[in-house]
PDB file of N, CA and C in Angstrom:
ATOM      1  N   UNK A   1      12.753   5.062 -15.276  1.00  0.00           N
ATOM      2  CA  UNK A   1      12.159   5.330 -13.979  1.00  0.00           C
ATOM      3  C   UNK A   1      12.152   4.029 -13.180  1.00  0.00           C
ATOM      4  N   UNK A   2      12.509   3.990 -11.693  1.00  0.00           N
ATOM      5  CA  UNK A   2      12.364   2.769 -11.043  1.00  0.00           C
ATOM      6  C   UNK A   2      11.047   2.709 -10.626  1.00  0.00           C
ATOM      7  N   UNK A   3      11.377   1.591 -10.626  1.00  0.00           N
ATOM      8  CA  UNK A   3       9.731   0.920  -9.506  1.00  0.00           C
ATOM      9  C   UNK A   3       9.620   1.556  -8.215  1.00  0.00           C
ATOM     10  N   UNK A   4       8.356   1.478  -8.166  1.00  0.00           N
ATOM     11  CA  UNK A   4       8.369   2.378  -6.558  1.00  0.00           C
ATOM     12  C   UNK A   4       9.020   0.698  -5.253  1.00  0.00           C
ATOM     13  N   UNK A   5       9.522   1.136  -4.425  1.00  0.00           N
ATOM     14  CA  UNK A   5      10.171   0.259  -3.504  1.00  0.00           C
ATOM     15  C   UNK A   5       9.783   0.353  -2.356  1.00  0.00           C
ATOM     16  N   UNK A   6       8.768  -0.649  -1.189  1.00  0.00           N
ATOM     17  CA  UNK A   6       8.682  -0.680   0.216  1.00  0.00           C
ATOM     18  C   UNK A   6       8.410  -2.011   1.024  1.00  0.00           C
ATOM     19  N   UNK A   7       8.092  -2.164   2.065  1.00  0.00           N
ATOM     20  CA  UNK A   7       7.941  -3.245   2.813  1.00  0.00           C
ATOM     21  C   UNK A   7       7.284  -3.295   3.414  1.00  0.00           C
ATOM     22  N   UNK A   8       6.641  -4.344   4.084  1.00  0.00           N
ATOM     23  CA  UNK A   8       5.657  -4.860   5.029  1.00  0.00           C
ATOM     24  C   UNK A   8       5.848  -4.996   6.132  1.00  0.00           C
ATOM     25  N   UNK A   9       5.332  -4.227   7.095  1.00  0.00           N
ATOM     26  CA  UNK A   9       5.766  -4.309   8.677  1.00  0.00           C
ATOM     27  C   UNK A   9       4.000  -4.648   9.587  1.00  0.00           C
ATOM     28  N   UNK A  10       4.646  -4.823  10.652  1.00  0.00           N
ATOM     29  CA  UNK A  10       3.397  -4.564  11.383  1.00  0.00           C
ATOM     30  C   UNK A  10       4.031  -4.492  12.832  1.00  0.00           C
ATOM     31  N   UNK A  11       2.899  -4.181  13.557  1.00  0.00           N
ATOM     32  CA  UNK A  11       3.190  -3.145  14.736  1.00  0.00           C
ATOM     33  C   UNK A  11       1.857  -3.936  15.571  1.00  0.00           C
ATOM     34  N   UNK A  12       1.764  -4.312  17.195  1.00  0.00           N
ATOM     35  CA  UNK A  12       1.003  -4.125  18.196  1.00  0.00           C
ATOM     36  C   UNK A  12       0.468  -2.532  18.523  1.00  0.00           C
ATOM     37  N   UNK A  13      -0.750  -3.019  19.262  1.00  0.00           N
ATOM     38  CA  UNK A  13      -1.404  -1.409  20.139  1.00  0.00           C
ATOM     39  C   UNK A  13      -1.093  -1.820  21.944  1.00  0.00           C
ATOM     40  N   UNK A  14      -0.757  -1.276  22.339  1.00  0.00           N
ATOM     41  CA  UNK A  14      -0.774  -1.395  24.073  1.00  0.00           C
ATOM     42  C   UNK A  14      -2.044  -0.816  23.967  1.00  0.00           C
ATOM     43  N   UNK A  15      -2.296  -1.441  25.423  1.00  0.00           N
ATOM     44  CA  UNK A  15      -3.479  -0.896  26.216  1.00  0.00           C
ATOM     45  C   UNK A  15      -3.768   0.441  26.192  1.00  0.00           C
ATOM     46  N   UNK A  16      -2.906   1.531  26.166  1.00  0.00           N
ATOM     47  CA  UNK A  16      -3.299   3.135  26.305  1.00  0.00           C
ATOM     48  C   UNK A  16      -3.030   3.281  24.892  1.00  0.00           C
ATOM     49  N   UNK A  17      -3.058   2.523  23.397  1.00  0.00           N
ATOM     50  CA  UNK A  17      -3.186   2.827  22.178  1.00  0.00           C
ATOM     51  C   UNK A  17      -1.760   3.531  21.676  1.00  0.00           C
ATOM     52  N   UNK A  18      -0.751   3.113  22.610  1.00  0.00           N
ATOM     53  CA  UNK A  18       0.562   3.458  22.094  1.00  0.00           C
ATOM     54  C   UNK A  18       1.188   2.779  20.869  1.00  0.00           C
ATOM     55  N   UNK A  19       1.495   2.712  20.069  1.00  0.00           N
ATOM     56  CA  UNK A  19       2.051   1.769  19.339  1.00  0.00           C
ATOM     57  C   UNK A  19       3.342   1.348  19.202  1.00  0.00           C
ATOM     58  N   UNK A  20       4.160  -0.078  19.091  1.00  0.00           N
ATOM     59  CA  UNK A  20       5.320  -0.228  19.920  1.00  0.00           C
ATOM     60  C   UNK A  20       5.860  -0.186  18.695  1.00  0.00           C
ATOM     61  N   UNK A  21       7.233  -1.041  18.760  1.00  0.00           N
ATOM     62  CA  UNK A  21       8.144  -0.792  17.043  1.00  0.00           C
ATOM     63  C   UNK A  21       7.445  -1.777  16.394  1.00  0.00           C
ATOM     64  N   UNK A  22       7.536  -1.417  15.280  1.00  0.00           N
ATOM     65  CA  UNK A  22       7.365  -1.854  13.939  1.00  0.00           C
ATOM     66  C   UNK A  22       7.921  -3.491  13.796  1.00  0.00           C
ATOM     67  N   UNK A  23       8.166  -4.770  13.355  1.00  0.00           N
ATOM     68  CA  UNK A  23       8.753  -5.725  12.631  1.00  0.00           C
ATOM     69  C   UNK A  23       8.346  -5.839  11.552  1.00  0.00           C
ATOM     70  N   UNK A  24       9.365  -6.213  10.283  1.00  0.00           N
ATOM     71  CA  UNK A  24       9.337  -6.223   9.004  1.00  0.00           C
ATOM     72  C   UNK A  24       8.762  -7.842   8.603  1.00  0.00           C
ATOM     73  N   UNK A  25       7.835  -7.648   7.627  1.00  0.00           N
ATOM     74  CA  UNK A  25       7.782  -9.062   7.238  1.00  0.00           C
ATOM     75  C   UNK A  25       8.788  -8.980   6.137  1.00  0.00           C
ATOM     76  N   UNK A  26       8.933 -10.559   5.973  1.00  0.00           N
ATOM     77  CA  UNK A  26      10.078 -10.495   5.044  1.00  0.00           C
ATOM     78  C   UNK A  26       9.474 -11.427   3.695  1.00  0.00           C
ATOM     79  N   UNK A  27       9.399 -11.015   2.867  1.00  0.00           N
ATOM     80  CA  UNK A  27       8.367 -12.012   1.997  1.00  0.00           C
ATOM     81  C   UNK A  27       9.509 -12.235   0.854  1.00  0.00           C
ATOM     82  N   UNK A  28      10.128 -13.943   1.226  1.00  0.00           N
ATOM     83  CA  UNK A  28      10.665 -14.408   0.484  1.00  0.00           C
ATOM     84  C   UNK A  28      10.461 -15.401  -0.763  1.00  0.00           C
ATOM     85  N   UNK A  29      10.129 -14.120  -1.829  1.00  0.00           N
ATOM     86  CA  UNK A  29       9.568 -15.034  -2.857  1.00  0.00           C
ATOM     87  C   UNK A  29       9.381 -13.996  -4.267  1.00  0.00           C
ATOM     88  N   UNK A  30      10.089 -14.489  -5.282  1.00  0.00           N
ATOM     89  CA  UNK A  30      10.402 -13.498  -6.108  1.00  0.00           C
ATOM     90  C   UNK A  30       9.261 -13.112  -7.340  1.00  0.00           C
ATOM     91  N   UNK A  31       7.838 -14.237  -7.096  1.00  0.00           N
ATOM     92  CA  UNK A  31       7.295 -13.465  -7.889  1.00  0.00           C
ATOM     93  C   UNK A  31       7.214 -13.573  -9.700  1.00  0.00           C
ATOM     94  N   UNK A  32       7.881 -14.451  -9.909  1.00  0.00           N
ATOM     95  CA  UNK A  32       8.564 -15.179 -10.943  1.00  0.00           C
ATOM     96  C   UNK A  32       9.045 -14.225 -11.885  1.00  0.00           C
ATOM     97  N   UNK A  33       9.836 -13.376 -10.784  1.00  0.00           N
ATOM     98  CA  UNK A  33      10.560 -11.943 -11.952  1.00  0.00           C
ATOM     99  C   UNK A  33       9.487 -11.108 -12.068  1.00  0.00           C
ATOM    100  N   UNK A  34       8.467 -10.958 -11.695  1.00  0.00           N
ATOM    101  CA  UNK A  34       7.254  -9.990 -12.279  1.00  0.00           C
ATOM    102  C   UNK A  34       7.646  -9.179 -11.552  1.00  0.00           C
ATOM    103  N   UNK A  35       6.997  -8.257 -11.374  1.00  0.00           N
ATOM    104  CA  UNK A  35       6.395  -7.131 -10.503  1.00  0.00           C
ATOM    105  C   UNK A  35       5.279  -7.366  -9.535  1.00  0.00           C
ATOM    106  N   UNK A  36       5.617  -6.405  -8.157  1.00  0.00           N
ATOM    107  CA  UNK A  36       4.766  -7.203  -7.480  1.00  0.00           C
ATOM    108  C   UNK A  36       4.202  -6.333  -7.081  1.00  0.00           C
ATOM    109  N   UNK A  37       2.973  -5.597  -6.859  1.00  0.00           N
ATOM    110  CA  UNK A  37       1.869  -4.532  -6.017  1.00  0.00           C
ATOM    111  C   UNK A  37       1.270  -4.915  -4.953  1.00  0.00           C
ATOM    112  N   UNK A  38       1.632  -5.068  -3.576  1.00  0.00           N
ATOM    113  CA  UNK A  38       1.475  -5.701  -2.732  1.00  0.00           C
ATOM    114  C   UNK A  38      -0.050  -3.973  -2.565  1.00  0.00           C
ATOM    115  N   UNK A  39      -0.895  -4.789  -2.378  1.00  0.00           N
ATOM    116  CA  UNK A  39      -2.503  -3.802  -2.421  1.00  0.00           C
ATOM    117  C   UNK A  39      -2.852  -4.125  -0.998  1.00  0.00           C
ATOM    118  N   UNK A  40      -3.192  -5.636  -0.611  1.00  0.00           N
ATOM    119  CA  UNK A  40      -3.612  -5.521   0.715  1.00  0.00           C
ATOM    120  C   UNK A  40      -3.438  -6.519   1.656  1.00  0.00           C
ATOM    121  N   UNK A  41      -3.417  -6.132   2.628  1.00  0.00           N
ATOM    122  CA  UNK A  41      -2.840  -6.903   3.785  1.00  0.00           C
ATOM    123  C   UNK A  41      -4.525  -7.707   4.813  1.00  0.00           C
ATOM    124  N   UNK A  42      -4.123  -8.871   5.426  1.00  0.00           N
ATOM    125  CA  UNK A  42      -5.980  -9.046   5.980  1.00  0.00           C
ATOM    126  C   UNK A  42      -5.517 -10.186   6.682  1.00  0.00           C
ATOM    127  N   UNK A  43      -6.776 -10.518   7.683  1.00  0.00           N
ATOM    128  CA  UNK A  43      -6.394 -11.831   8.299  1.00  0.00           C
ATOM    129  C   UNK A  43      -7.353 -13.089   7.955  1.00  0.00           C
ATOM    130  N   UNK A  44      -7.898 -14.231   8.154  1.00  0.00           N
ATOM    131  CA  UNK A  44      -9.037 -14.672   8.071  1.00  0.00           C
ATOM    132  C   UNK A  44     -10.132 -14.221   9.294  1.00  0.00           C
ATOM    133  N   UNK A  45     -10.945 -14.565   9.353  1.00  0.00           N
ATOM    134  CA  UNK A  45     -12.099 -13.661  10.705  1.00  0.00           C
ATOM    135  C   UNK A  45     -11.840 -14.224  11.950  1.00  0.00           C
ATOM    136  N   UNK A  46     -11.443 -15.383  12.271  1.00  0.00           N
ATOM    137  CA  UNK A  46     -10.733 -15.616  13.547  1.00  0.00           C
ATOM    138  C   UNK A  46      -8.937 -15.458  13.696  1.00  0.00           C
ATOM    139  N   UNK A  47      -8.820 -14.826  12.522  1.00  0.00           N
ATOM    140  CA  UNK A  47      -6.971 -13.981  12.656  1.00  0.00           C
ATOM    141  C   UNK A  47      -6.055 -15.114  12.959  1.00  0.00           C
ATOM    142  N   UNK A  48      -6.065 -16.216  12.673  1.00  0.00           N
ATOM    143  CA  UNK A  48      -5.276 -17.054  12.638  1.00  0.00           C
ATOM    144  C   UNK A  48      -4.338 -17.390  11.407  1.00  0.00           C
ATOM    145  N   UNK A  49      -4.588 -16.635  10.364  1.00  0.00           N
ATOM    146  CA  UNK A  49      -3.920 -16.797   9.478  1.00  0.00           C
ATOM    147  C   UNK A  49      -3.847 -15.201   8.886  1.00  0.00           C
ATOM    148  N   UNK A  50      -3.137 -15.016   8.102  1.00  0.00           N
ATOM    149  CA  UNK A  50      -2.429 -13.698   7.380  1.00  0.00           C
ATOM    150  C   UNK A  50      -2.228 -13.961   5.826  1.00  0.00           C
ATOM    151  N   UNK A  51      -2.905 -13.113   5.304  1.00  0.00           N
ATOM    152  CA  UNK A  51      -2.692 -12.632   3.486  1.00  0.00           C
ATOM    153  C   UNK A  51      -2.389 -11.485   2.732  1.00  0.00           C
ATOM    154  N   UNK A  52      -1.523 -11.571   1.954  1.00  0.00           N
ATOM    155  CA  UNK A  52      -1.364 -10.768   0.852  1.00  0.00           C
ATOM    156  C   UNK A  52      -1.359 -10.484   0.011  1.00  0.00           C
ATOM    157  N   UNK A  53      -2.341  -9.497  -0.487  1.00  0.00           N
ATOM    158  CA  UNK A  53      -3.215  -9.321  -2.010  1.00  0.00           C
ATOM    159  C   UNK A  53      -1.774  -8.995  -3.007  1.00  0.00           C
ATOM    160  N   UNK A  54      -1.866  -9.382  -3.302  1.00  0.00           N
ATOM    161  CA  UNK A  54      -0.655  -8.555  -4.753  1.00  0.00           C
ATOM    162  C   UNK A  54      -1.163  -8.599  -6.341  1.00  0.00           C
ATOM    163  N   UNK A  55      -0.770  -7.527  -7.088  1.00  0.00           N
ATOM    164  CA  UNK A  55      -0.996  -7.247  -8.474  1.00  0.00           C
ATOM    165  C   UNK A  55      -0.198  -6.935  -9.125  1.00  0.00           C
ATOM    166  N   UNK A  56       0.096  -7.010 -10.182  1.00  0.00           N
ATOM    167  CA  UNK A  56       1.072  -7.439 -11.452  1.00  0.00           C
ATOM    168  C   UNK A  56       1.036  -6.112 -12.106  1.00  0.00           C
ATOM    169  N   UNK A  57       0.338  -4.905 -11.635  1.00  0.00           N
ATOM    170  CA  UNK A  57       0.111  -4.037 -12.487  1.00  0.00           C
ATOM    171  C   UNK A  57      -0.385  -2.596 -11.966  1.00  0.00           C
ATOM    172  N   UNK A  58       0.353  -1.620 -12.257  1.00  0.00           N
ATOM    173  CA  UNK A  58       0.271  -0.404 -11.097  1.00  0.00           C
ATOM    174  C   UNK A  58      -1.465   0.146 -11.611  1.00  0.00           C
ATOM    175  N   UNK A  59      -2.005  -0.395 -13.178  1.00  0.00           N
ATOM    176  CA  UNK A  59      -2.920  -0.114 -13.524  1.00  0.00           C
ATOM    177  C   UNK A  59      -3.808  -0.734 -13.482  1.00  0.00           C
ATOM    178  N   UNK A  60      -5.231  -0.210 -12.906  1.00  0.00           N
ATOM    179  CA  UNK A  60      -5.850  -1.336 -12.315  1.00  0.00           C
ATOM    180  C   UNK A  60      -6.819  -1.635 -13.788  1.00  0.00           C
ATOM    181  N   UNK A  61      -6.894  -0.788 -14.814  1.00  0.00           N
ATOM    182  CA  UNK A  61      -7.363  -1.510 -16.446  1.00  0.00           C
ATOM    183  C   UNK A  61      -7.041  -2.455 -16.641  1.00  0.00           C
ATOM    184  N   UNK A  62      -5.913  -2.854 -16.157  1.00  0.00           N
ATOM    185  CA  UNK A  62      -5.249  -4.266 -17.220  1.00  0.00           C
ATOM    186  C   UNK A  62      -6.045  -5.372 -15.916  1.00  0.00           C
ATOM    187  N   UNK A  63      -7.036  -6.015 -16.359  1.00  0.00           N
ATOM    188  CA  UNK A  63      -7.461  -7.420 -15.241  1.00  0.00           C
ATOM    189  C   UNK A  63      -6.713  -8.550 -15.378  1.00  0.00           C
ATOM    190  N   UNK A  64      -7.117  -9.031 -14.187  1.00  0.00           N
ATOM    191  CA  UNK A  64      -6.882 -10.196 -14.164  1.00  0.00           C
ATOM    192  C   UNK A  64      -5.343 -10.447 -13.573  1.00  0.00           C
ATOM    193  N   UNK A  65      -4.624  -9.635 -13.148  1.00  0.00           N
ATOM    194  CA  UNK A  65      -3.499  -9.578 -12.754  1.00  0.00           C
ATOM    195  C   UNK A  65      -3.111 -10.015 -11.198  1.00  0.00           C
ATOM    196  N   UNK A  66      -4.074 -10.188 -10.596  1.00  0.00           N
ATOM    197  CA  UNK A  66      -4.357 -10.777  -9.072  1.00  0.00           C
ATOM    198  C   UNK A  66      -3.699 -11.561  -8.707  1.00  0.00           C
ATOM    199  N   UNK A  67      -3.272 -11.831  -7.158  1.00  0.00           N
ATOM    200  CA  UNK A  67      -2.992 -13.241  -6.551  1.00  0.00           C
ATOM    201  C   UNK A  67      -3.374 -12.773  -5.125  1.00  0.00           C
ATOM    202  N   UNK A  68      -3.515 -14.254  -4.754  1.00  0.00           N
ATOM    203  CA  UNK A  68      -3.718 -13.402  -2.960  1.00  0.00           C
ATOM    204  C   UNK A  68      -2.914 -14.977  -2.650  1.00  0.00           C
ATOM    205  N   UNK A  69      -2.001 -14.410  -1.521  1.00  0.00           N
ATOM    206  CA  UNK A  69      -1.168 -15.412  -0.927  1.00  0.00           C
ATOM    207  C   UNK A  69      -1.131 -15.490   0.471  1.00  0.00           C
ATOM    208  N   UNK A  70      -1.177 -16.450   0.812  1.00  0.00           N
ATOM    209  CA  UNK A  70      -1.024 -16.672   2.338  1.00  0.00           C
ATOM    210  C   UNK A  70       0.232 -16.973   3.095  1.00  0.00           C
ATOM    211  N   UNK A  71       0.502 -15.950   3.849  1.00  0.00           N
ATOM    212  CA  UNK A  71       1.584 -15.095   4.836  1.00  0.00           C
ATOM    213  C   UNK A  71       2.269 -16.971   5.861  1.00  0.00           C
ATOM    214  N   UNK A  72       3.270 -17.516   5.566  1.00  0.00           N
ATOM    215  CA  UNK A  72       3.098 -18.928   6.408  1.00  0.00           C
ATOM    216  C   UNK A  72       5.197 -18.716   7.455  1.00  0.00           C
ATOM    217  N   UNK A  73       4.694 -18.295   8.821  1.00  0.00           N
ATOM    218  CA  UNK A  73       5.998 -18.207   9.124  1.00  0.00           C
ATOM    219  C   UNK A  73       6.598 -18.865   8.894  1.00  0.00           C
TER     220      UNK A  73
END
């Protein structure tokens, strides 16, 4: 069975809550061969910076499998 496979985009709101296209982040970094569960996406509270939670493990029993990385254009 393969791994499940997707990507990270994000999208603006216009003023009347339209939403425009999508851009892909591109997260170049392999993870050191692991597997990667990208869980959650966040900013710091003044949004100047960008993170991404990732886990090593589709099961959340196994601990300790965490990283949180910071998003750096």
């Amino acid at each position: 069975q393969s791994p499940p496979r997707g990507v990270l985009a994000y999208t603006t709101i216009t003023v009347d809550c339209c939403p425009r296209n999508y851009n892909i982040i591109d997260i170049d970094f392999d993870f050191l061969g692991r597997p990667a569960y990208y869980v959650s996406l966040g900013t710091n509270i003044s949004q100047t910076k960008l993170y991404l939670g990732v886990y090593g493990s589709m099961s959340v029993t196994q601990l300790n499998q965490g990283t949180v990385f910071e998003i750096i254009p």
